[in-house]
Protein backbone atom coordinates (compact mmCIF):
# COMPACT_ATOMS: atom_id res chain seq x y z
CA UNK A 1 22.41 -96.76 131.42
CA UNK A 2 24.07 -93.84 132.08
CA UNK A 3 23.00 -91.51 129.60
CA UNK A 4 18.95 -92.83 130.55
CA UNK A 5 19.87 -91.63 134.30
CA UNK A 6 21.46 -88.29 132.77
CA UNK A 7 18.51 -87.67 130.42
CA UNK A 8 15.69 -88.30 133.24
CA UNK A 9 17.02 -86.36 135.65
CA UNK A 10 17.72 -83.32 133.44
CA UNK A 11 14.14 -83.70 132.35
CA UNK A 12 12.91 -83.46 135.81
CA UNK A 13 15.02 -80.11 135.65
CA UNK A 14 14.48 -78.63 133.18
CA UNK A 15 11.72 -75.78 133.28
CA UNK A 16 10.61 -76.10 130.03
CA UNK A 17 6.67 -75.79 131.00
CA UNK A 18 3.94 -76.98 128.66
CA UNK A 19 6.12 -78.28 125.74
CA UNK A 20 8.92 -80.25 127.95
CA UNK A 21 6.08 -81.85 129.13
CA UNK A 22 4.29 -82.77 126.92
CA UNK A 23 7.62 -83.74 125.25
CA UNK A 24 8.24 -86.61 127.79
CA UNK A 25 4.61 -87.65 127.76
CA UNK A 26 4.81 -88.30 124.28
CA UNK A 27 8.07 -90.15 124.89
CA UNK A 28 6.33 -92.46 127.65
CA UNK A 29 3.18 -92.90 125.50
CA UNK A 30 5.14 -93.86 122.70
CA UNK A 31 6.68 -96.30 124.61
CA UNK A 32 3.98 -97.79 125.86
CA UNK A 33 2.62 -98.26 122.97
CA UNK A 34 5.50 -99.81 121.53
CA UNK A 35 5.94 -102.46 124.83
CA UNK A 36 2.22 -103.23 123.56
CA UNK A 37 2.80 -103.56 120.00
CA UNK A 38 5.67 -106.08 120.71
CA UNK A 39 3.64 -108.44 123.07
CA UNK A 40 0.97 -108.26 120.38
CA UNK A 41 3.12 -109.41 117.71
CA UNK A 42 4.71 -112.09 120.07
CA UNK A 43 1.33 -113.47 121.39
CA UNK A 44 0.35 -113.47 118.03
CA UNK A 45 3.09 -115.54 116.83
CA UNK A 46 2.45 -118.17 119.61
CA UNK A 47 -0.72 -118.66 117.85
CA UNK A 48 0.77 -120.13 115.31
CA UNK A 49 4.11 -121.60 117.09
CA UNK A 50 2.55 -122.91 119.82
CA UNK A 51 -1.35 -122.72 120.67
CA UNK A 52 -0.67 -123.48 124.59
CA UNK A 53 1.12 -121.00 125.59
CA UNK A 54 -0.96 -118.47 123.30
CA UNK A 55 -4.35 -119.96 124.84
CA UNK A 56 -2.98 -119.06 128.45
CA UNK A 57 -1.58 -115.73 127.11
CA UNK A 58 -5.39 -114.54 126.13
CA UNK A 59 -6.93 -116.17 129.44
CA UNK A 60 -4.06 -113.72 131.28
CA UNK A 61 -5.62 -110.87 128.45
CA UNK A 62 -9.18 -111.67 129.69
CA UNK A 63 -7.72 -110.61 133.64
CA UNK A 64 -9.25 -107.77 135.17
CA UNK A 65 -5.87 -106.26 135.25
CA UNK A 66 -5.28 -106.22 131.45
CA UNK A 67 -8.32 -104.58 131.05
CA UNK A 68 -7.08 -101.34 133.35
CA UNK A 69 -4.01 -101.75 131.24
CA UNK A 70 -6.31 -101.66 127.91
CA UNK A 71 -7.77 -98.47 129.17
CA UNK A 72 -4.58 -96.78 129.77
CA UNK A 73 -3.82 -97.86 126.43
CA UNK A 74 -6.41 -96.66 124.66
CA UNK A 75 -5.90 -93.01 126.13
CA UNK A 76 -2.10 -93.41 125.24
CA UNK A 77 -2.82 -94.20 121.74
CA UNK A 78 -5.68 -91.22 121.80
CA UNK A 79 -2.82 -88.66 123.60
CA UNK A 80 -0.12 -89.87 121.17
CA UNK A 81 -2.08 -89.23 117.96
CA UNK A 82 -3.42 -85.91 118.86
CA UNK A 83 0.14 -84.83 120.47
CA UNK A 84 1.91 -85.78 117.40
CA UNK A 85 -0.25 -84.25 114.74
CA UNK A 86 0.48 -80.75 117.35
CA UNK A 87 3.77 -81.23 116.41
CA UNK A 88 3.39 -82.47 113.05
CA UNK A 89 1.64 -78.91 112.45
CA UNK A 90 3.95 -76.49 114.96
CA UNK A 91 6.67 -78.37 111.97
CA UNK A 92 4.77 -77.47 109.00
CA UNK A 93 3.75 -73.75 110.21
CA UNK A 94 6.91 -72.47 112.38
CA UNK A 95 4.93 -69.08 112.33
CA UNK A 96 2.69 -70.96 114.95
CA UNK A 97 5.21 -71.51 117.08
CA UNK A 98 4.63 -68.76 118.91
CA UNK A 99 1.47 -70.08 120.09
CA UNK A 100 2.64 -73.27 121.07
CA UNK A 101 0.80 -73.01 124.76
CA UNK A 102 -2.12 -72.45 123.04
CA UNK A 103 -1.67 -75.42 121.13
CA UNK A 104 -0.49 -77.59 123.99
CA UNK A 105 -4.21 -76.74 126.00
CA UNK A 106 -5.58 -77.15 122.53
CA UNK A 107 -4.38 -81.02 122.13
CA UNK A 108 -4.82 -81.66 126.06
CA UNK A 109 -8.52 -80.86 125.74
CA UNK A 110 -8.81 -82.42 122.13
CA UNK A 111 -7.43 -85.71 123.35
CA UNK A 112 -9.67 -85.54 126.71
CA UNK A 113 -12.91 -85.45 124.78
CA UNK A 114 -12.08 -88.16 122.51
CA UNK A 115 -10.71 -90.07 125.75
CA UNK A 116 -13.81 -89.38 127.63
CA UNK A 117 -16.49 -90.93 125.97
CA UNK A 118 -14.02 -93.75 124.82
CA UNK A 119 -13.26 -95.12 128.41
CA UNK A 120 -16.87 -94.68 129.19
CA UNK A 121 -17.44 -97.28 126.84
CA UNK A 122 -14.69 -99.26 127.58
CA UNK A 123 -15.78 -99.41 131.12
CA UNK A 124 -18.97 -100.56 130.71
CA UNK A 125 -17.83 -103.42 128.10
CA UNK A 126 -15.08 -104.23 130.68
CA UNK A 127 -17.74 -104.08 133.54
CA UNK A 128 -20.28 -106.42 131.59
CA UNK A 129 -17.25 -108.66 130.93
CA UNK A 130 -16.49 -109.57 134.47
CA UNK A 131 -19.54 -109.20 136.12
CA UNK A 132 -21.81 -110.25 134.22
CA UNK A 133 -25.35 -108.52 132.39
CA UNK A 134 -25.85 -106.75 135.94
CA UNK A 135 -23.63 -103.77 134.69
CA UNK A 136 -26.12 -103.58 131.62
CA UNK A 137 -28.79 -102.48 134.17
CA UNK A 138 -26.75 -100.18 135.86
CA UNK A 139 -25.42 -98.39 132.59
CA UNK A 140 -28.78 -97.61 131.39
């Protein structure tokens, strides 16, 4: 526990600008993503195991709260992919490292317009799913 308390803090220290940054956000979406694939995989496994407990685990899916936490996934898994294929290329080309903020505003904007449009249609799906055909309406 120590060595988590020792590496957050000299995180939050460290002046390391764009790339630091993006270093820990890929850290925490990665994370995230794993804490999702590992309830998946569980839940899934109750379907077979025992069909209770996985029927009440996809009513608690259905929530309006798991779908906020759907969203956040989705533009996790959208950050993660287009941060690691930055990194994947400032690997394969070091003579690009020198433009590495360039990069970093480069995979920031990439990811926000394949985010964008993504959790406008999540939104509306999750919308129409808990209020009903109203939010059709509105959406059009």
């Amino acid at each position: 526990m120590g060595t988590l308390f020792t590496t957050v803090r000299d995180t939050l220290r460290y002046k390391g600008r764009e790339g630091q940054w993006l270093w820990v956000l890929h850290r925490i979406s990665g994370l995230g993503i794993l804490f999702y694939l590992i309830l998946h995989v569980y839940d899934m496994s109750l379907a077979y195991f025992n069909v209770p407990v996985h029927e009440q685990m996809i009513a608690l899916f259905k929530t309006p709260l798991f779908s906020v936490l759907e969203l956040a996934l989705a533009v996790l898994l959208i950050f993660h992919a287009v941060n690691g294929v930055r990194v994947a290329l400032l690997d394969l080309r070091p003579e690009l490292w020198a433009k590495q903020q360039l990069a970093t505003r480069l995979a920031l904007i990439i990811t926000v317009v394949i985010a964008a449009p993504t959790i406008i249609i999540m939104i509306i799906y999750t919308i129409n799913a808990h209020l009903g055909p109203v939010a059709t309406t509105i959406a059009r």
